[in-house]
C-alpha atoms as a PDB file:
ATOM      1  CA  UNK A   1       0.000   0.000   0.000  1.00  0.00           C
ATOM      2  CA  UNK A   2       1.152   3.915  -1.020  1.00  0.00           C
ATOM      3  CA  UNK A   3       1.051   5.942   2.457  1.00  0.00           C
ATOM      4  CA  UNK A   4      -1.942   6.575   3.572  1.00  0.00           C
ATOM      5  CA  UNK A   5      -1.526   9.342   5.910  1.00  0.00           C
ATOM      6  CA  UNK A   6      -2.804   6.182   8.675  1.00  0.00           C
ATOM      7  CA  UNK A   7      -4.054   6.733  12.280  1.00  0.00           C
ATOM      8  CA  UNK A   8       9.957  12.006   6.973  1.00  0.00           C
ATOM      9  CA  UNK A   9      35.994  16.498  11.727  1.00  0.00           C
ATOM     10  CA  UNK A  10      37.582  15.121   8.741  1.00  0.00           C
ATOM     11  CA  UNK A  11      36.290  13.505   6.458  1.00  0.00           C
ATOM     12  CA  UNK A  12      32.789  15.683   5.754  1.00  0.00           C
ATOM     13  CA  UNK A  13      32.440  14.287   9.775  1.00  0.00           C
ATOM     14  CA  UNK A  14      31.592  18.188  10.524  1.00  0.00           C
ATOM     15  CA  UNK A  15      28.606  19.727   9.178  1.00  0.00           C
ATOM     16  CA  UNK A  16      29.279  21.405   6.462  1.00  0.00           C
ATOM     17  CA  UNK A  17      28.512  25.583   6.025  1.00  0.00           C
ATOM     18  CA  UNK A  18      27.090  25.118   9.670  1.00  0.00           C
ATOM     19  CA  UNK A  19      24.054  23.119  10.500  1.00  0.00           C
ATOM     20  CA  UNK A  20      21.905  26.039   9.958  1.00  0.00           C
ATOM     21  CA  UNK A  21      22.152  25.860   6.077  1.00  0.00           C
ATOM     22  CA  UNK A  22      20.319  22.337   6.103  1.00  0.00           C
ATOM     23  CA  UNK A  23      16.535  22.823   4.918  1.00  0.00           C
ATOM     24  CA  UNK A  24      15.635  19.323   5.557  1.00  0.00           C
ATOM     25  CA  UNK A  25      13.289  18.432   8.177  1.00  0.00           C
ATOM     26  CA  UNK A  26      13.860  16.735  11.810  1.00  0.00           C
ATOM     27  CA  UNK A  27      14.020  13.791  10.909  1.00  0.00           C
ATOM     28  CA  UNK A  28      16.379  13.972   7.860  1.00  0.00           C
ATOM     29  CA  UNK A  29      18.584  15.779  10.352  1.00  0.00           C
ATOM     30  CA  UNK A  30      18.463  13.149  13.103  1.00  0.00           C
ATOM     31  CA  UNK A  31      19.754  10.817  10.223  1.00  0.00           C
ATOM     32  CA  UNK A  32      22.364  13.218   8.991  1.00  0.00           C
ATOM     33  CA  UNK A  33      23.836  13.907  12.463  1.00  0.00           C
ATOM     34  CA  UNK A  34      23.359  10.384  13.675  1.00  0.00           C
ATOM     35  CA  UNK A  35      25.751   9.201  10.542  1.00  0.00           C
ATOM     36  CA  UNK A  36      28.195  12.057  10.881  1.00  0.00           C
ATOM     37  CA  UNK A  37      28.817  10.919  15.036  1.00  0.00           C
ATOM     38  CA  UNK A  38      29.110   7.439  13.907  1.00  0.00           C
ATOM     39  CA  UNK A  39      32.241   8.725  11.325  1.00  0.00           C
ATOM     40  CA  UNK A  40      33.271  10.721  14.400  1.00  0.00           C
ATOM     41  CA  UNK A  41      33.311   7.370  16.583  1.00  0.00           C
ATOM     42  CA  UNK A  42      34.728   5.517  13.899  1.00  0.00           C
ATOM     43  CA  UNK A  43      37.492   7.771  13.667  1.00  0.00           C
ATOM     44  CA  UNK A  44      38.831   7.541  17.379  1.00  0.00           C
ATOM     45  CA  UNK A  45      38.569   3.805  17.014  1.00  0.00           C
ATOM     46  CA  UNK A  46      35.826   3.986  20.069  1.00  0.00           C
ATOM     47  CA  UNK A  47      33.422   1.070  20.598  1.00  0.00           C
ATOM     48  CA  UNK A  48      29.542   1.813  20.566  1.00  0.00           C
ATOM     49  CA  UNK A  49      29.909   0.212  24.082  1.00  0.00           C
ATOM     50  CA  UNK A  50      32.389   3.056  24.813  1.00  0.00           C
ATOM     51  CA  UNK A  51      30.872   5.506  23.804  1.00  0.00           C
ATOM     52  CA  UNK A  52      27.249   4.169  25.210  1.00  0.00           C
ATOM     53  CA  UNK A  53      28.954   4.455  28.617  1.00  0.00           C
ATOM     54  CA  UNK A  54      30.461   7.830  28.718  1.00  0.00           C
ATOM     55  CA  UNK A  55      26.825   9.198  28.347  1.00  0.00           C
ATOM     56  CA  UNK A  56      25.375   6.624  30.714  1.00  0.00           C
ATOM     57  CA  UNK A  57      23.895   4.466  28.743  1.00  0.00           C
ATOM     58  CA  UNK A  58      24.428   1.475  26.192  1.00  0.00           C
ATOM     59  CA  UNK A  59      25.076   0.247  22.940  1.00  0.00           C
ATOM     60  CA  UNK A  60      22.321  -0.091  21.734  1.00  0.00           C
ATOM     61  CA  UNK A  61      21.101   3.417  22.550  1.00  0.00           C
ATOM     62  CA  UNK A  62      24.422   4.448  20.546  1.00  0.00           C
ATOM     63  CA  UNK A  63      23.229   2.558  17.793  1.00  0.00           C
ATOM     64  CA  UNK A  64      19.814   4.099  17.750  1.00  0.00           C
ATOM     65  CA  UNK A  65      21.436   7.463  18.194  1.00  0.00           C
ATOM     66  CA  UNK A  66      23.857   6.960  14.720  1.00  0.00           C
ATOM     67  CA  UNK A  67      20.533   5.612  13.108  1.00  0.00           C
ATOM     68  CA  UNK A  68      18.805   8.973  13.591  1.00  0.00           C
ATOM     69  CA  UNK A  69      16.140   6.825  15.204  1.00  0.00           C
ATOM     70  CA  UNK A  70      15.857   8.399  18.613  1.00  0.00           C
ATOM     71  CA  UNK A  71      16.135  12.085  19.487  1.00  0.00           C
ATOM     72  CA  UNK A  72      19.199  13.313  20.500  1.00  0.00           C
ATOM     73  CA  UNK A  73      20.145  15.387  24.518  1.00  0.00           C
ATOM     74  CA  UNK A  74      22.842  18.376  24.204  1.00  0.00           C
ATOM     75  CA  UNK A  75      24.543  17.107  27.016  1.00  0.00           C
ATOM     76  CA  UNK A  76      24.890  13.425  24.986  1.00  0.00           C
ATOM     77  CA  UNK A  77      25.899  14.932  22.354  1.00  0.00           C
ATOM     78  CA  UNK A  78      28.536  17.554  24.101  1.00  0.00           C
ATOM     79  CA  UNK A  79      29.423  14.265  26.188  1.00  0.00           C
ATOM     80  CA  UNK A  80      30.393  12.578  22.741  1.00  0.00           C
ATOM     81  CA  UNK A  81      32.048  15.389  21.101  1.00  0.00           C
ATOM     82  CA  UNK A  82      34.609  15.588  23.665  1.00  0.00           C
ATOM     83  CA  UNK A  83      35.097  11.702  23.803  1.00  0.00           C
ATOM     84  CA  UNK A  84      35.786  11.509  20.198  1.00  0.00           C
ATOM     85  CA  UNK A  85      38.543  14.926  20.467  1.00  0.00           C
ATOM     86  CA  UNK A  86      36.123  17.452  18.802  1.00  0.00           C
ATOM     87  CA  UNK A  87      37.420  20.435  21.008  1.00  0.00           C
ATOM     88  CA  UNK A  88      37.408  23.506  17.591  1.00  0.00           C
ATOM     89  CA  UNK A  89      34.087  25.380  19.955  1.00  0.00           C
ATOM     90  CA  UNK A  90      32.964  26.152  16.168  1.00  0.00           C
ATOM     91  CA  UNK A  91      32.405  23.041  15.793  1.00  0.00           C
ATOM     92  CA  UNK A  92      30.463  21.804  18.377  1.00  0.00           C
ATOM     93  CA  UNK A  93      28.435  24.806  18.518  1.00  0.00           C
ATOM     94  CA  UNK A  94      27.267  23.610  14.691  1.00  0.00           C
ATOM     95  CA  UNK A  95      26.880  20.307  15.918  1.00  0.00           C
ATOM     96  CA  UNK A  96      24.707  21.128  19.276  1.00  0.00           C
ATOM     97  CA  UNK A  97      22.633  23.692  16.735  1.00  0.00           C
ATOM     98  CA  UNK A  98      21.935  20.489  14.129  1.00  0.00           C
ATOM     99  CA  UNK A  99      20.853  18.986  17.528  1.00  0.00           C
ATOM    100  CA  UNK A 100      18.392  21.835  17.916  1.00  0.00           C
ATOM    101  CA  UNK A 101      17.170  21.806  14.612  1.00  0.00           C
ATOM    102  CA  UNK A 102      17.003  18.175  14.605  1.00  0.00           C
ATOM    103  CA  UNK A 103      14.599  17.854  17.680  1.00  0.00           C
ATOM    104  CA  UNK A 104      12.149  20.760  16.562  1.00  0.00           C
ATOM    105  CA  UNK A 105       8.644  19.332  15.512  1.00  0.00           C
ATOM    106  CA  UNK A 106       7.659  18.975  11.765  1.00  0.00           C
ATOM    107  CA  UNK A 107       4.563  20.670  10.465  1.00  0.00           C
ATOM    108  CA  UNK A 108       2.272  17.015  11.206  1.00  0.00           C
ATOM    109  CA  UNK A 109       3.190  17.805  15.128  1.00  0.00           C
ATOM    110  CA  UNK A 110      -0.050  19.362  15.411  1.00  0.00           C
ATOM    111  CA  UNK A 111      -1.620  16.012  13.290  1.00  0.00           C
ATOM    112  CA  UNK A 112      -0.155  13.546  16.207  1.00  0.00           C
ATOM    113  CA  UNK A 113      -3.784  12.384  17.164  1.00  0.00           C
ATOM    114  CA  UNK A 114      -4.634  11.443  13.546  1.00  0.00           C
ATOM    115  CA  UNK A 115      -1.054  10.222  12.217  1.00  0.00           C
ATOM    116  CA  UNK A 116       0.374   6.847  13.754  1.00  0.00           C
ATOM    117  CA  UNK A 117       3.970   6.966  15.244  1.00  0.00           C
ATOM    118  CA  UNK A 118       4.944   5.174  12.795  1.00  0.00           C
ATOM    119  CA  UNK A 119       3.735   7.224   9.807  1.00  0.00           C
ATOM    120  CA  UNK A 120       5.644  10.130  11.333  1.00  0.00           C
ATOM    121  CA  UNK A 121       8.959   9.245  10.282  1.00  0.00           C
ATOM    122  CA  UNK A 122       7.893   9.373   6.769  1.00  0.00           C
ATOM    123  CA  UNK A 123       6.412  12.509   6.431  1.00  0.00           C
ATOM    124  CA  UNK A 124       9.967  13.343   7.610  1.00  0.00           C
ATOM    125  CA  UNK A 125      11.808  11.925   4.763  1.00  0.00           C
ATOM    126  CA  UNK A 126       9.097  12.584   1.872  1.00  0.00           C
ATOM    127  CA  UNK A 127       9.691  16.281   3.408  1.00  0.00           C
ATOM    128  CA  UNK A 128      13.461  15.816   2.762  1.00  0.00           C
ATOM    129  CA  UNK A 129      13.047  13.739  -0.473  1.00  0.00           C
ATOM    130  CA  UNK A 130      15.009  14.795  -3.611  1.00  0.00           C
ATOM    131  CA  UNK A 131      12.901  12.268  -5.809  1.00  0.00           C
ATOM    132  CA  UNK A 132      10.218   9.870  -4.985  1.00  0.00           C
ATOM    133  CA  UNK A 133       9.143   7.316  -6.829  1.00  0.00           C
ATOM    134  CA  UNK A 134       5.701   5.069  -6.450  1.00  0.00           C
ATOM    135  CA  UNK A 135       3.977   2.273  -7.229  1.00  0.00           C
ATOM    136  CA  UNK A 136       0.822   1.816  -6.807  1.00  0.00           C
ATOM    137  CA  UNK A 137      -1.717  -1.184  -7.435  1.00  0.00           C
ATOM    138  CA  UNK A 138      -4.936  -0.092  -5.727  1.00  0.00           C
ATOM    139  CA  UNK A 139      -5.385   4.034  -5.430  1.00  0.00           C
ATOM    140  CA  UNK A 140      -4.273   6.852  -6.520  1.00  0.00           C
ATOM    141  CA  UNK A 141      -1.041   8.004  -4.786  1.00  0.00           C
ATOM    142  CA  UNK A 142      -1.355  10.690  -1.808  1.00  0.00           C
ATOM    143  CA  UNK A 143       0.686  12.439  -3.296  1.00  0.00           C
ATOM    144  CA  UNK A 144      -1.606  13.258  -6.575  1.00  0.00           C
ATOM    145  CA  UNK A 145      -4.851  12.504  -4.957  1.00  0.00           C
ATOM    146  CA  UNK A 146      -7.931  14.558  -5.143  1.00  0.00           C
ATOM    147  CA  UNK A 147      -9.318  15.964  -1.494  1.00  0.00           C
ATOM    148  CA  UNK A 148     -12.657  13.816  -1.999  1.00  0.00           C
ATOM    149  CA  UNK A 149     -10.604  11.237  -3.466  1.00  0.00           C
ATOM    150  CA  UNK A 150      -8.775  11.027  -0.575  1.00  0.00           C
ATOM    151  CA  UNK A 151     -11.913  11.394   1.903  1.00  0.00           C
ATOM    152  CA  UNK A 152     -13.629   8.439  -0.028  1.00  0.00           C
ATOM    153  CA  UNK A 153     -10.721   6.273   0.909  1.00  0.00           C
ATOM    154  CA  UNK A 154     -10.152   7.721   4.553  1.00  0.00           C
ATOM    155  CA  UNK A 155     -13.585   7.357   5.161  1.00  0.00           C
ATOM    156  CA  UNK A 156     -13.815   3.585   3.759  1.00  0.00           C
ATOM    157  CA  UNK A 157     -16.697   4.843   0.922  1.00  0.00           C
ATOM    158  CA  UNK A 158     -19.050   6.785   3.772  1.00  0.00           C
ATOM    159  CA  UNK A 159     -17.341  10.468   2.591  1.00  0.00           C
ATOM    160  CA  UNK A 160     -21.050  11.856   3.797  1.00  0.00           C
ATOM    161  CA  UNK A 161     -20.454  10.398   7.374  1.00  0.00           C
ATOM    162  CA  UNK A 162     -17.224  11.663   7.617  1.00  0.00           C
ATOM    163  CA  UNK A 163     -16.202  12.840  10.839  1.00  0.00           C
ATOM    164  CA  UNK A 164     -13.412  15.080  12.395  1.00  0.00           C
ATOM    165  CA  UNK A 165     -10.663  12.151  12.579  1.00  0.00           C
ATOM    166  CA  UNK A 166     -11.378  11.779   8.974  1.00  0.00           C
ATOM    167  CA  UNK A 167     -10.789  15.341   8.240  1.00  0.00           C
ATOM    168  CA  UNK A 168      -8.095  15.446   9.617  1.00  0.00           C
ATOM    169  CA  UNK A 169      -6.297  12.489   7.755  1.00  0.00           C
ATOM    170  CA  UNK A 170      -7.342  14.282   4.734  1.00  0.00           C
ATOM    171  CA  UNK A 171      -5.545  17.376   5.992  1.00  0.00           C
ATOM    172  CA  UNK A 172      -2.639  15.470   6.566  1.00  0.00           C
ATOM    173  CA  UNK A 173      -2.675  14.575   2.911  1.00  0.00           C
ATOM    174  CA  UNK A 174      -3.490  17.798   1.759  1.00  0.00           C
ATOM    175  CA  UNK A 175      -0.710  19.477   3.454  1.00  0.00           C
ATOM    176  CA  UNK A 176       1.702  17.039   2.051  1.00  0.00           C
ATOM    177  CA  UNK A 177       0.889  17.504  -1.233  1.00  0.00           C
ATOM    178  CA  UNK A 178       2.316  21.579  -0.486  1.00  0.00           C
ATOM    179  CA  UNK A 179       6.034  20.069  -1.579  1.00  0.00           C
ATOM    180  CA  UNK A 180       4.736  19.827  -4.994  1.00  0.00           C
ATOM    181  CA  UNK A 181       4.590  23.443  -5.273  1.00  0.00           C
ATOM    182  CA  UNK A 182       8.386  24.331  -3.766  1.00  0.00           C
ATOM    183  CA  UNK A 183      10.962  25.926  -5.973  1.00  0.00           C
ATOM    184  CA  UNK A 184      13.037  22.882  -5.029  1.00  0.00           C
ATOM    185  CA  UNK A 185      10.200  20.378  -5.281  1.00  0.00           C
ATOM    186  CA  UNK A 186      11.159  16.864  -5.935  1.00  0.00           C
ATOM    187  CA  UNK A 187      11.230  15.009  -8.706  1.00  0.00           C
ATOM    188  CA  UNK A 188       7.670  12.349  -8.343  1.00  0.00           C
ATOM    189  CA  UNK A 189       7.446   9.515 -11.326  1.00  0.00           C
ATOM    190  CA  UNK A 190       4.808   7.282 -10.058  1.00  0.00           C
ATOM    191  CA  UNK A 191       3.503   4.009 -11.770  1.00  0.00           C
ATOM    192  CA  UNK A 192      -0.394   3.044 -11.413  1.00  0.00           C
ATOM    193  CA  UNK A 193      -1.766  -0.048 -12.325  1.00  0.00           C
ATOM    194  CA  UNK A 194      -4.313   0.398 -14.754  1.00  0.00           C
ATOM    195  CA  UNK A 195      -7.154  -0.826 -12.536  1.00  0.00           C
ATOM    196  CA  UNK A 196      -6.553   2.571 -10.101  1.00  0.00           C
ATOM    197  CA  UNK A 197      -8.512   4.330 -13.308  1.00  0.00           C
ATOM    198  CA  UNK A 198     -11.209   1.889 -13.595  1.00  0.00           C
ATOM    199  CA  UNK A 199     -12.038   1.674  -9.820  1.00  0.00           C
ATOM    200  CA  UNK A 200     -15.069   4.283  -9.024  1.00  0.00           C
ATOM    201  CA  UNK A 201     -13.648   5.403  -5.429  1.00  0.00           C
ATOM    202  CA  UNK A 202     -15.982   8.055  -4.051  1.00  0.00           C
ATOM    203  CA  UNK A 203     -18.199   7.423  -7.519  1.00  0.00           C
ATOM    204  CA  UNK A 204     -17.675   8.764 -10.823  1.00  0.00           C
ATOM    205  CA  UNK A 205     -17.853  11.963 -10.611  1.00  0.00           C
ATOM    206  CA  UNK A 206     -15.129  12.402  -7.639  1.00  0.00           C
ATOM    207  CA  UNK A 207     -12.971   9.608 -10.352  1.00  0.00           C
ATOM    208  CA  UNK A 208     -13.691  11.835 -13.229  1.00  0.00           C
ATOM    209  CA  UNK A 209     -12.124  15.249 -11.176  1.00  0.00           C
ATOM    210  CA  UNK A 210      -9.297  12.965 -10.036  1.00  0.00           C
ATOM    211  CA  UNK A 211      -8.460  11.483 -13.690  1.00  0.00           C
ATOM    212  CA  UNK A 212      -8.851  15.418 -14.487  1.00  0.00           C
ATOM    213  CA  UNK A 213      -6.488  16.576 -11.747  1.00  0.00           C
ATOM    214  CA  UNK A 214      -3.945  13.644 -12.613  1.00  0.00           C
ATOM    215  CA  UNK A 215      -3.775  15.361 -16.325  1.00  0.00           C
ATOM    216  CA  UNK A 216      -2.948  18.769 -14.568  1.00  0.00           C
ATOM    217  CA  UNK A 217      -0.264  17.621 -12.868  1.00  0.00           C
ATOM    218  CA  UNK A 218       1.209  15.761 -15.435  1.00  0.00           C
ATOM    219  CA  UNK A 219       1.683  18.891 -17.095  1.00  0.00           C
ATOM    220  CA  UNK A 220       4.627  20.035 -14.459  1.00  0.00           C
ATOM    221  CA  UNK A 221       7.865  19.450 -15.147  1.00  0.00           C
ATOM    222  CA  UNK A 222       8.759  17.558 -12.320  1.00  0.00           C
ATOM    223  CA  UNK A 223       5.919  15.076 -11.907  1.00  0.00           C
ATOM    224  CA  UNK A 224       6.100  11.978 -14.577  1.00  0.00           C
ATOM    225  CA  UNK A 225       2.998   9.320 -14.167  1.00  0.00           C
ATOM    226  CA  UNK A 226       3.036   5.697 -16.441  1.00  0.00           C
ATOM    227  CA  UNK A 227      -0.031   3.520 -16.508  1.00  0.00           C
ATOM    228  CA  UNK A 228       0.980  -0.472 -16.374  1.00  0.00           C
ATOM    229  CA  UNK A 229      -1.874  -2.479 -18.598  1.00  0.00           C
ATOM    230  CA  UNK A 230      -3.427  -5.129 -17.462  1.00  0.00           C
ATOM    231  CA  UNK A 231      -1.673  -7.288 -19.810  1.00  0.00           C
ATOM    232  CA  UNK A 232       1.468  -6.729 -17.652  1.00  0.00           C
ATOM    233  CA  UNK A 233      -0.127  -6.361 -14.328  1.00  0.00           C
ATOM    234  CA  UNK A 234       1.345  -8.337 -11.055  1.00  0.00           C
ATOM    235  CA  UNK A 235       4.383  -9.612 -13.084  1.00  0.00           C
ATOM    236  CA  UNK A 236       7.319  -7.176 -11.360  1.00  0.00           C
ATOM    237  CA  UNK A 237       5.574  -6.131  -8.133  1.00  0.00           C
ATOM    238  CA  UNK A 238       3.720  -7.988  -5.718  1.00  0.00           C
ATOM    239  CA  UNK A 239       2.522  -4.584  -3.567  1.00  0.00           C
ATOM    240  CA  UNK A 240       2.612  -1.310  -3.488  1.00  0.00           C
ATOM    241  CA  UNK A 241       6.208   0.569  -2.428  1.00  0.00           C
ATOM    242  CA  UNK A 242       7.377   3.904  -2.458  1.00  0.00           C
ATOM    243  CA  UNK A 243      11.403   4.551  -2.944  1.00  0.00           C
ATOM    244  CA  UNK A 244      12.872   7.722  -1.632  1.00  0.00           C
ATOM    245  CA  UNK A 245      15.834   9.272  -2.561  1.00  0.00           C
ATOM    246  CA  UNK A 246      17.794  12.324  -1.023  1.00  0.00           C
ATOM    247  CA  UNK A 247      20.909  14.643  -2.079  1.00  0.00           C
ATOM    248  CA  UNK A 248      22.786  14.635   1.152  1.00  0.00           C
ATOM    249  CA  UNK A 249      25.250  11.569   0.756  1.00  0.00           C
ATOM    250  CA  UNK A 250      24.488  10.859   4.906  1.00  0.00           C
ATOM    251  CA  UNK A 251      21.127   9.657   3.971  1.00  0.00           C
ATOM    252  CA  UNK A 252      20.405   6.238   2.674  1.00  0.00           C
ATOM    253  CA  UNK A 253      17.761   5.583  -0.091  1.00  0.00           C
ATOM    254  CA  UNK A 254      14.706   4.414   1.573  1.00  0.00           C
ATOM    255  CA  UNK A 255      11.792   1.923   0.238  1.00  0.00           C
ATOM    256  CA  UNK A 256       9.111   2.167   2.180  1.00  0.00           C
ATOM    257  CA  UNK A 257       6.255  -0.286   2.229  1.00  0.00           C
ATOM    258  CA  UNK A 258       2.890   0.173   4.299  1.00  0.00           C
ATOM    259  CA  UNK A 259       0.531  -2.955   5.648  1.00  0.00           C
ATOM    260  CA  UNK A 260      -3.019  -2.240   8.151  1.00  0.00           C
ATOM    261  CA  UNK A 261      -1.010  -2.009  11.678  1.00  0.00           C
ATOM    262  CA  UNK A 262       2.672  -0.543   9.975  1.00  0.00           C
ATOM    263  CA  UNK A 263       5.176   0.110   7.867  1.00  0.00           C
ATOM    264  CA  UNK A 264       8.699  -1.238   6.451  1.00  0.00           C
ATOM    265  CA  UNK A 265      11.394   1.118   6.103  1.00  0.00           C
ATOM    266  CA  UNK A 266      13.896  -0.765   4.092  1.00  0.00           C
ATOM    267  CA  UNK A 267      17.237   1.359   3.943  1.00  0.00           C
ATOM    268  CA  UNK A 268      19.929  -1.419   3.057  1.00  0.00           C
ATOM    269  CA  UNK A 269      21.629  -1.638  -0.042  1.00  0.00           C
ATOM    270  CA  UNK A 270      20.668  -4.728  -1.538  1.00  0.00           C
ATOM    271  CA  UNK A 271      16.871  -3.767  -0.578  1.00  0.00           C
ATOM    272  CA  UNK A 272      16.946  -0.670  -2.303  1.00  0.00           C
ATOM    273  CA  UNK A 273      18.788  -1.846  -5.672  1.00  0.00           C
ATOM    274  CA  UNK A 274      16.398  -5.107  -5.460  1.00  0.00           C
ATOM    275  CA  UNK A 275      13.339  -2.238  -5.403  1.00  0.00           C
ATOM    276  CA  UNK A 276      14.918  -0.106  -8.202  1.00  0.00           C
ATOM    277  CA  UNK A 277      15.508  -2.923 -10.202  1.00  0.00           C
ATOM    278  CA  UNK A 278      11.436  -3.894  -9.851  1.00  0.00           C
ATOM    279  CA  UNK A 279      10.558   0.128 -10.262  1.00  0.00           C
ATOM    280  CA  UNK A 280      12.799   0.045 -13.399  1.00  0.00           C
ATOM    281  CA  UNK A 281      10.963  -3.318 -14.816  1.00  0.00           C
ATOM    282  CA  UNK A 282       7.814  -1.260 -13.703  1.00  0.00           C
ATOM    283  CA  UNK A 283       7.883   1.582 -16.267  1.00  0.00           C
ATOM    284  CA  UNK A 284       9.522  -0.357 -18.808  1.00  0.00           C
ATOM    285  CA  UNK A 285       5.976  -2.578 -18.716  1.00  0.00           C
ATOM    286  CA  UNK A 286       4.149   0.569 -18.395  1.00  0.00           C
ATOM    287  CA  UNK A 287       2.869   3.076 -20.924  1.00  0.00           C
ATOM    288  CA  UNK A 288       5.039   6.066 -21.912  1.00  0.00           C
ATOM    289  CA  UNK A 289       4.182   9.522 -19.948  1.00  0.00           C
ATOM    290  CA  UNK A 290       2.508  10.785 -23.133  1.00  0.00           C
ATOM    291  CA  UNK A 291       0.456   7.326 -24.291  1.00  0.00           C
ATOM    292  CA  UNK A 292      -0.813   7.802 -19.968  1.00  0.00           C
ATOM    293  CA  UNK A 293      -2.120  11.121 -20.668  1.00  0.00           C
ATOM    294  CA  UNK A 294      -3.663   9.591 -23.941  1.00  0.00           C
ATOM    295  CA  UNK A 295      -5.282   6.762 -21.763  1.00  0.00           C
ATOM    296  CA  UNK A 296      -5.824   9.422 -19.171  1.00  0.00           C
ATOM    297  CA  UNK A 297      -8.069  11.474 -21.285  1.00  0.00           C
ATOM    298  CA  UNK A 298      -9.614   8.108 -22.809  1.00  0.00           C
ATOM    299  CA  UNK A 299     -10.978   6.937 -19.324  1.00  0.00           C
ATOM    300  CA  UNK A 300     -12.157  10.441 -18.012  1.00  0.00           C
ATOM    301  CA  UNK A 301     -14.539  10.424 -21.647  1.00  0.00           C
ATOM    302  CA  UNK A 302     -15.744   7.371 -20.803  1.00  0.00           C
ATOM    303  CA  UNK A 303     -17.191   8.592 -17.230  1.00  0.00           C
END
């Protein structure tokens, strides 16, 4: 399933122009300054178990710290700096202000009672994203979706008996969608199956303004959609994925895959180039971006 919005010292060790030039968000930056204390460890040829001490604590909190999966304390972090010979006070002040930065909320703070925990962390990275790429079997992606597209799905096909919690899921989706309009937006190429045009979600008028609003978007530069036929459908991909990608060489590429009660975030090599390899067979069996728009138009005049 797409995301759903459900209920993102030597070496280059240092950051670079001062933490305050990164525009990521928080959680990009926990990943960024997670990797660039691990090179820092590394470096001195100090243990996670050493270095999980000297801030009370343990390995494995060390290894959840270099992750960027935890938030990060000053005093940890001044505690580290110190251990691993970072004394230039330039330096560490950039590296306690990335610490700032990297533990102020994102925008879907004030979402928290209708986005899971684990949904979180995405909106953090598609926030960071330099391209994302999608495939999709069932909807439309969040991404490109239509608001009473999206309320027919949040709402399970009872959009008239939506409530507040709904709404607000919708918002969430809404307000994600805003990165499409950046100056530095990122580059989207999402792959639909060809069923995701045929199936009525919120009836046919709400698919007809969402086949409509896919054609608009497919008119900006930096959005590419391809249709897979149902001749070729199920062959590379089993389920839905989404693949991000980033600029910032601390920050692996990220598949991310969604079931009912979580989410996969696969960040490991061979994961990734397995996934790229399947998004690659994906628009080879798809339809080019202009034969889409062709089938686009074709399926909105049959409504």
């Amino acid at each position: 399933m797409a995301p759903i919005d459900s209920v993102e010292t030597s070496g280059g060790a240092e950051p670079s122009g001062g933490a305050g030039d990164h525009r990521g968000s928080p959680t990009a930056r926990r990943i960024m300054l997670g990797a660039r204390l691990r090179r820092l460890r590394e470096a001195a040829e100090i243990s996670r178990s050493e270095a999980g001490f000297a801030i009370r604590s343990s390995e494995s909190k060390i290894s959840r710290l270099e992750l960027g999966r935890v938030s990060f304390k000053p005093r940890d972090v001044t505690d580290l700096l110190t251990m691993y010979g970072v004394t230039d006070l330039e330096k560490r002040e950039a590296f306690l202000e990335m610490v700032k930065r990297s533990n102020e909320p994102g925008w879907w703070h004030r979402y928290t009672d209708s986005v899971a925990d684990w949904f979180q962390d995405y909106l953090g990275l598609e926030e960071s994203a330099s391209r994302i790429q999608t495939w999709e079997q069932q909807f439309v992606p969040g991404l490109l979706q239509t608001e009473e597209y999206a309320t027919a799905i949040a709402s399970h096909g009872w959009s008239p008996l939506a409530g507040q919690s709904v709404q607000r899921q919708v918002g969430v989706r809404m307000r994600r969608q805003a990165l499409l309009g950046r100056p530095n937006s990122p580059k989207v190429w999402a792959v639909i199956d060809e069923s995701v045009l045929r199936r009525p979600i919120g009836g046919q008028r709400v698919l007809l303004a969402q086949i409509e609003h896919l054609l608009e978007l497919t008119k900006r530069p930096s959005v590419t959609l391809q249709v897979v036929p149902y001749q070729f459908s199920g062959y590379a991909a089993e389920g839905s994925f989404t693949t991000l990608r980033f600029m910032e060489p601390e920050l692996p590429n990220v598949v991310y895959i969604e079931h009912l009660t979580g989410a996969l975030y696969l960040d490991k090599r061979s994961d990734t180039e397995l996934y790229g390899r399947v998004f690659d067979r994906l628009t080879v069996d798809a339809h080019t971006p202009d034969h889409t728009r062709q089938l686009l138009m074709k399926a909105g005049a049959e409504l």
